[in-house]
PDB file of N, CA and C in Angstrom:
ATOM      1  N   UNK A   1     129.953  26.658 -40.490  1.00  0.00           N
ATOM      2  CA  UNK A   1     130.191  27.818 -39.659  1.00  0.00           C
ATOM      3  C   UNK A   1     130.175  29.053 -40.554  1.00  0.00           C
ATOM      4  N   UNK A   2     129.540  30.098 -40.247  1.00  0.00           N
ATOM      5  CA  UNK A   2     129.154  31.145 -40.666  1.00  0.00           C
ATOM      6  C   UNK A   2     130.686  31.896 -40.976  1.00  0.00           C
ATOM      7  N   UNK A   3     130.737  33.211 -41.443  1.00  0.00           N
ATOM      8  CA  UNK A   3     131.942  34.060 -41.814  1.00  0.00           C
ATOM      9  C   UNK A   3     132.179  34.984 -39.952  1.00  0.00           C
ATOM     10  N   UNK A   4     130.941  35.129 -39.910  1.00  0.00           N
ATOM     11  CA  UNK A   4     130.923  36.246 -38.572  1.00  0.00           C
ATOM     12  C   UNK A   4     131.856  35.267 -37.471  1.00  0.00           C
ATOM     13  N   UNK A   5     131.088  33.854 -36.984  1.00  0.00           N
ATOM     14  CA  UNK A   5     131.534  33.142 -36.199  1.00  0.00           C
ATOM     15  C   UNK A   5     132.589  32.784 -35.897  1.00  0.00           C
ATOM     16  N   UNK A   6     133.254  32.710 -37.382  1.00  0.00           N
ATOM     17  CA  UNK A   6     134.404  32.146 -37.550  1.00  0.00           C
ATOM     18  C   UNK A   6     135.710  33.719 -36.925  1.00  0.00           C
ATOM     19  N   UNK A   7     134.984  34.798 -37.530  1.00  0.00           N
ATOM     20  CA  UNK A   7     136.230  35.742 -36.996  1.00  0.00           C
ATOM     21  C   UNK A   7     135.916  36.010 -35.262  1.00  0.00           C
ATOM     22  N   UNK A   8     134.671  35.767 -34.977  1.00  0.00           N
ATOM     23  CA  UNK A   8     134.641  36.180 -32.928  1.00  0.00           C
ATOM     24  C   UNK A   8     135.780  34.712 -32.974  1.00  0.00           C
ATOM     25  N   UNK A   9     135.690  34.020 -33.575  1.00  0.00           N
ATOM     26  CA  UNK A   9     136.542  32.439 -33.129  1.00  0.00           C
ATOM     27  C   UNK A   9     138.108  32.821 -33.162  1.00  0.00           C
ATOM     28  N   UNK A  10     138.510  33.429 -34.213  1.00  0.00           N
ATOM     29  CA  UNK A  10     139.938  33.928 -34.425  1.00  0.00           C
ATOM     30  C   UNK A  10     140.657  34.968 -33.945  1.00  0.00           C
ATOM     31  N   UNK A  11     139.315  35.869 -33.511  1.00  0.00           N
ATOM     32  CA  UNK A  11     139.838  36.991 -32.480  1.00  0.00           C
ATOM     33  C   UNK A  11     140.460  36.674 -31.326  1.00  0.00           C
ATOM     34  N   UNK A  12     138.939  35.685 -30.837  1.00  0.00           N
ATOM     35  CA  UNK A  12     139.738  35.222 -29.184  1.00  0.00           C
ATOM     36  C   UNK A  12     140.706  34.162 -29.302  1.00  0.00           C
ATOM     37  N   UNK A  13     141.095  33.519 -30.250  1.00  0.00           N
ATOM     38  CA  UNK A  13     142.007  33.005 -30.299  1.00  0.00           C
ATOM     39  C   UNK A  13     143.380  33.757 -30.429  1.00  0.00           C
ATOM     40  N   UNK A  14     143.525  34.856 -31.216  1.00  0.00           N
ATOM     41  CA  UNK A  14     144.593  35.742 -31.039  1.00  0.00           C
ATOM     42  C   UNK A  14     144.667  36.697 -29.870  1.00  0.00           C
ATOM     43  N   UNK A  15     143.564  36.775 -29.596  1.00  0.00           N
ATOM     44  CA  UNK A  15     143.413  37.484 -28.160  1.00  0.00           C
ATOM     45  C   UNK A  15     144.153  36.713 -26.540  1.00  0.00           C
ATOM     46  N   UNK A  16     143.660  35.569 -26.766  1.00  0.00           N
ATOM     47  CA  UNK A  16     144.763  34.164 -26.108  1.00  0.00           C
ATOM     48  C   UNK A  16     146.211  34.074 -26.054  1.00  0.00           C
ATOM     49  N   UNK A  17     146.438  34.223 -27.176  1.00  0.00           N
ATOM     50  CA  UNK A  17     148.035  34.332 -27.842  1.00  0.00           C
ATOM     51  C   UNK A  17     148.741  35.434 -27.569  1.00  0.00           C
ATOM     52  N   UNK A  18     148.116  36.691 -27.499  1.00  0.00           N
ATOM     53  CA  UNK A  18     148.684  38.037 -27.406  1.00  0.00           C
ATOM     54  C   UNK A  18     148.783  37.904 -25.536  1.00  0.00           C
ATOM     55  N   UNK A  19     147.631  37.355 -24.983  1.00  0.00           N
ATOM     56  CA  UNK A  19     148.322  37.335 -23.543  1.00  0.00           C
ATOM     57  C   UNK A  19     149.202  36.101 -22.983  1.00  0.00           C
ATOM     58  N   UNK A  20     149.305  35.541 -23.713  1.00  0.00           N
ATOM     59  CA  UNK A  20     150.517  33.853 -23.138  1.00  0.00           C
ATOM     60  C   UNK A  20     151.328  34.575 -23.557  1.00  0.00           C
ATOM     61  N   UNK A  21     151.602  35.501 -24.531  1.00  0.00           N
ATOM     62  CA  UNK A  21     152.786  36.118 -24.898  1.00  0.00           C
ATOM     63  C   UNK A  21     153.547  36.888 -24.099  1.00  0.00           C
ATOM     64  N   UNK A  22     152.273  37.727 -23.368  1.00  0.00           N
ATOM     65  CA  UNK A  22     152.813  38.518 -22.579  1.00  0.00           C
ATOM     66  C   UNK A  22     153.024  38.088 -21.024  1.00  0.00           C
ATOM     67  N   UNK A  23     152.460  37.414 -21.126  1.00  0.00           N
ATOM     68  CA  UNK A  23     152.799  36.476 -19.595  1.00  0.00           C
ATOM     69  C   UNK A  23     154.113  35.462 -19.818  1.00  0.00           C
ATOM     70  N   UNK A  24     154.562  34.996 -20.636  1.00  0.00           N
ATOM     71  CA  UNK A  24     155.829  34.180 -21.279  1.00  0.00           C
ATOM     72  C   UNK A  24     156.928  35.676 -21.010  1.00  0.00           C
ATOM     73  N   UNK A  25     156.610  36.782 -21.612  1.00  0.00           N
ATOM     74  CA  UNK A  25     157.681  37.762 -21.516  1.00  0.00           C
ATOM     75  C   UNK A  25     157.650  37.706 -20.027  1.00  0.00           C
ATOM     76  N   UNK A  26     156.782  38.318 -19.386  1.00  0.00           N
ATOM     77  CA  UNK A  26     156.871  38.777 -17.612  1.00  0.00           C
ATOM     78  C   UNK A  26     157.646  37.155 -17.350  1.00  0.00           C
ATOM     79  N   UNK A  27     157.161  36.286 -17.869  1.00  0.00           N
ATOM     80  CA  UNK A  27     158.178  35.090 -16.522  1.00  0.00           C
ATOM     81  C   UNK A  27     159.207  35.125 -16.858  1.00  0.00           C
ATOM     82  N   UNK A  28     160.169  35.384 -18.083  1.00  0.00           N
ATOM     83  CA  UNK A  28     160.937  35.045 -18.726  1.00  0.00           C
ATOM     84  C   UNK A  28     162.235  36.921 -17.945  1.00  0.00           C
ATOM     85  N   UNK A  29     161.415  37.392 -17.815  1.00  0.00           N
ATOM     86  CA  UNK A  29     161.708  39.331 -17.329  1.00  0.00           C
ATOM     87  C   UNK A  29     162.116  38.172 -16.027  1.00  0.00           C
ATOM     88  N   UNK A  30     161.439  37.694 -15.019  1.00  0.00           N
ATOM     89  CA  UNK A  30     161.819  37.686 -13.717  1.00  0.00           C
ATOM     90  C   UNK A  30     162.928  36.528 -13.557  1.00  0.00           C
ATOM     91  N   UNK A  31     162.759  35.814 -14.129  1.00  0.00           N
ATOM     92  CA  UNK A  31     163.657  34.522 -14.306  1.00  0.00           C
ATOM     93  C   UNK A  31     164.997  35.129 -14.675  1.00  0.00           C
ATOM     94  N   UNK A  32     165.842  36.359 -15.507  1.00  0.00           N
ATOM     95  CA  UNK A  32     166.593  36.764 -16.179  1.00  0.00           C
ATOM     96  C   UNK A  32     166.807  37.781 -14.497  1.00  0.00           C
ATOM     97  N   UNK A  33     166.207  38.246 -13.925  1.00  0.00           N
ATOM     98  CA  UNK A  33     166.210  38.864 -12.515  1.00  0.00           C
ATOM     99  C   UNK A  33     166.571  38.087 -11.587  1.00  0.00           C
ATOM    100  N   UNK A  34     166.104  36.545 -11.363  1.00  0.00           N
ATOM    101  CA  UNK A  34     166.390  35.587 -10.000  1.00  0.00           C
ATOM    102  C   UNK A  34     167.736  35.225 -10.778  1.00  0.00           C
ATOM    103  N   UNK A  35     168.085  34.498 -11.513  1.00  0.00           N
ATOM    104  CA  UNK A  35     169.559  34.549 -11.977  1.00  0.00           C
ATOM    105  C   UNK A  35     170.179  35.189 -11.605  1.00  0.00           C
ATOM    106  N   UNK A  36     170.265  36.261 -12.210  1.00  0.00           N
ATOM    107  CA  UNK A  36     171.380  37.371 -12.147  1.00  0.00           C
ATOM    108  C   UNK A  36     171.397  37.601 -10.585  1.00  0.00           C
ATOM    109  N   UNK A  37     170.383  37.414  -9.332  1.00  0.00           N
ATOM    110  CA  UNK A  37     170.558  37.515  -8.515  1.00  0.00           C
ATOM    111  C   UNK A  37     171.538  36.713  -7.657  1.00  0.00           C
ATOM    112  N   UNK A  38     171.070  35.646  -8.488  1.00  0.00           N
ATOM    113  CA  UNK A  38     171.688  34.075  -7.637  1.00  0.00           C
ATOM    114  C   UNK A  38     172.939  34.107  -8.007  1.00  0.00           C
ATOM    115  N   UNK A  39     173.507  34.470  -9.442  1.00  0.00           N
ATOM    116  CA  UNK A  39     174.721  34.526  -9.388  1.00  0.00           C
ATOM    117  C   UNK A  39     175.857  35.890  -8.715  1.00  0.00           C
ATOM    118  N   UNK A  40     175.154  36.901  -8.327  1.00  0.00           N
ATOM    119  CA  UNK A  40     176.064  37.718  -6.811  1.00  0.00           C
ATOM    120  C   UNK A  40     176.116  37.258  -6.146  1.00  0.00           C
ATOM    121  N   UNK A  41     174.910  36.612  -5.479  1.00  0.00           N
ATOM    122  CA  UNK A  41     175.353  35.540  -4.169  1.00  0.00           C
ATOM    123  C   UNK A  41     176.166  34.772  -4.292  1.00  0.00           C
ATOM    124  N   UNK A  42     176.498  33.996  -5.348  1.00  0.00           N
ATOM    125  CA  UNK A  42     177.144  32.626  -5.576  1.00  0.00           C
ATOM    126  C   UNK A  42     178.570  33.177  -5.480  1.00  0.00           C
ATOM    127  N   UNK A  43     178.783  35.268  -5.809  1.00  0.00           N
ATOM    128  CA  UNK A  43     179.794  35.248  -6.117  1.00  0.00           C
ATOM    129  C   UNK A  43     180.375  35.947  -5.496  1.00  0.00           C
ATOM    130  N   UNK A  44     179.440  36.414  -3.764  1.00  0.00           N
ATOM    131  CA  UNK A  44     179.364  37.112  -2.689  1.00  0.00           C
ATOM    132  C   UNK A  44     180.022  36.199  -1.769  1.00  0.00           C
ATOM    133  N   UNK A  45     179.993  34.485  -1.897  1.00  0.00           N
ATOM    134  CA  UNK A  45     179.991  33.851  -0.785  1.00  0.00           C
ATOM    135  C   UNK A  45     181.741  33.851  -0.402  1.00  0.00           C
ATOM    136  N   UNK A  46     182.561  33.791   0.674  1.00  0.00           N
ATOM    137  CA  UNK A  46     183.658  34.077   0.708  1.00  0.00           C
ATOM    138  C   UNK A  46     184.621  33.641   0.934  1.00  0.00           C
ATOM    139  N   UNK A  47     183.986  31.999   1.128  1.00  0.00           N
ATOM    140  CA  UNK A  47     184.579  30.889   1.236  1.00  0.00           C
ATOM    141  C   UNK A  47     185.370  30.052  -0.578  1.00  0.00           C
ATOM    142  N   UNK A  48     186.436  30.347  -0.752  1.00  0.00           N
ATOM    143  CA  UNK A  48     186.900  29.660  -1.998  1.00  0.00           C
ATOM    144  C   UNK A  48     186.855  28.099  -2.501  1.00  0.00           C
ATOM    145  N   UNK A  49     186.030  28.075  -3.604  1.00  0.00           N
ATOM    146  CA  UNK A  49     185.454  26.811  -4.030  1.00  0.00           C
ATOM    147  C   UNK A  49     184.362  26.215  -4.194  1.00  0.00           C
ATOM    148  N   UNK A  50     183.526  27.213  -2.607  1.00  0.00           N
ATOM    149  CA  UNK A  50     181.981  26.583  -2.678  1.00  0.00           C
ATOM    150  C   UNK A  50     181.292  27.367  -3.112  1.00  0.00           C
ATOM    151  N   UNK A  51     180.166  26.901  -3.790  1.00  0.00           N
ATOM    152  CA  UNK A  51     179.395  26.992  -4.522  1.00  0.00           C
ATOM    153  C   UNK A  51     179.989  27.055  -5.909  1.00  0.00           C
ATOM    154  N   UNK A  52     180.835  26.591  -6.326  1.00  0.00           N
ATOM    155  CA  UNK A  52     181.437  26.000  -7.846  1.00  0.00           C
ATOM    156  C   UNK A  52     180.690  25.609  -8.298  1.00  0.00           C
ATOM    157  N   UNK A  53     180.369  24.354  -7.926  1.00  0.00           N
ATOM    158  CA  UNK A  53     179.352  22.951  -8.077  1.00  0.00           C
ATOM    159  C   UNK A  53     178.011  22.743  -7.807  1.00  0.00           C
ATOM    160  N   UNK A  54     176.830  23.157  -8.563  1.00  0.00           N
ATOM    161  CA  UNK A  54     175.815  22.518  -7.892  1.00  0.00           C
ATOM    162  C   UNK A  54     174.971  21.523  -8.578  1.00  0.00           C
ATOM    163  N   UNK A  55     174.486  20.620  -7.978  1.00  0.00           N
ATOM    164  CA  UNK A  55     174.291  19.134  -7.803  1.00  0.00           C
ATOM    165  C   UNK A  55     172.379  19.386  -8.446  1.00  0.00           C
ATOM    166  N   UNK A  56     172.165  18.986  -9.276  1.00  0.00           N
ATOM    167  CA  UNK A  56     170.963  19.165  -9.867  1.00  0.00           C
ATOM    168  C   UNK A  56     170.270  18.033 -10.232  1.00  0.00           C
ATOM    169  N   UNK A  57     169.184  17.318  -9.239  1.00  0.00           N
ATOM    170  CA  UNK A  57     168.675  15.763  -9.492  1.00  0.00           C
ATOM    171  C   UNK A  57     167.273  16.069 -10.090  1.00  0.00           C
ATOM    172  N   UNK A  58     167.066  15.801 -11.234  1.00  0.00           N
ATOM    173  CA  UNK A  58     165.998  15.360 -11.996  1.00  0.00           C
ATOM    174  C   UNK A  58     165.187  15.018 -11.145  1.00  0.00           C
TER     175      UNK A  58
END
């Protein structure tokens, strides 16, 4: 493999990386948003006790 080939090869390979990166940040931004949401609700509800516990099956 040539010198030229090899850097179009490493570009788009960092070019790849620079956007999983930034798509890993955005899911990671909304996920840190549905949380924080879920836990007002959890802490909105007005019944004492429920939602303490939740039951999480693999």
């Amino acid at each position: 493999m040539d010198i030229a080939a090899m850097s179009l090869s490493l570009s788009a390979c960092s070019t790849n990386t620079n956007i999983s990166v930034a798509m890993m940040s955005k899911i990671l931004d909304t996920v840190e948003v549905t949380g924080e949401a879920l836990t007002e609700m959890m802490e909105a509800i007005p019944t004492p006790g429920l939602g303490e516990h939740i039951d999480v099956l693999a």
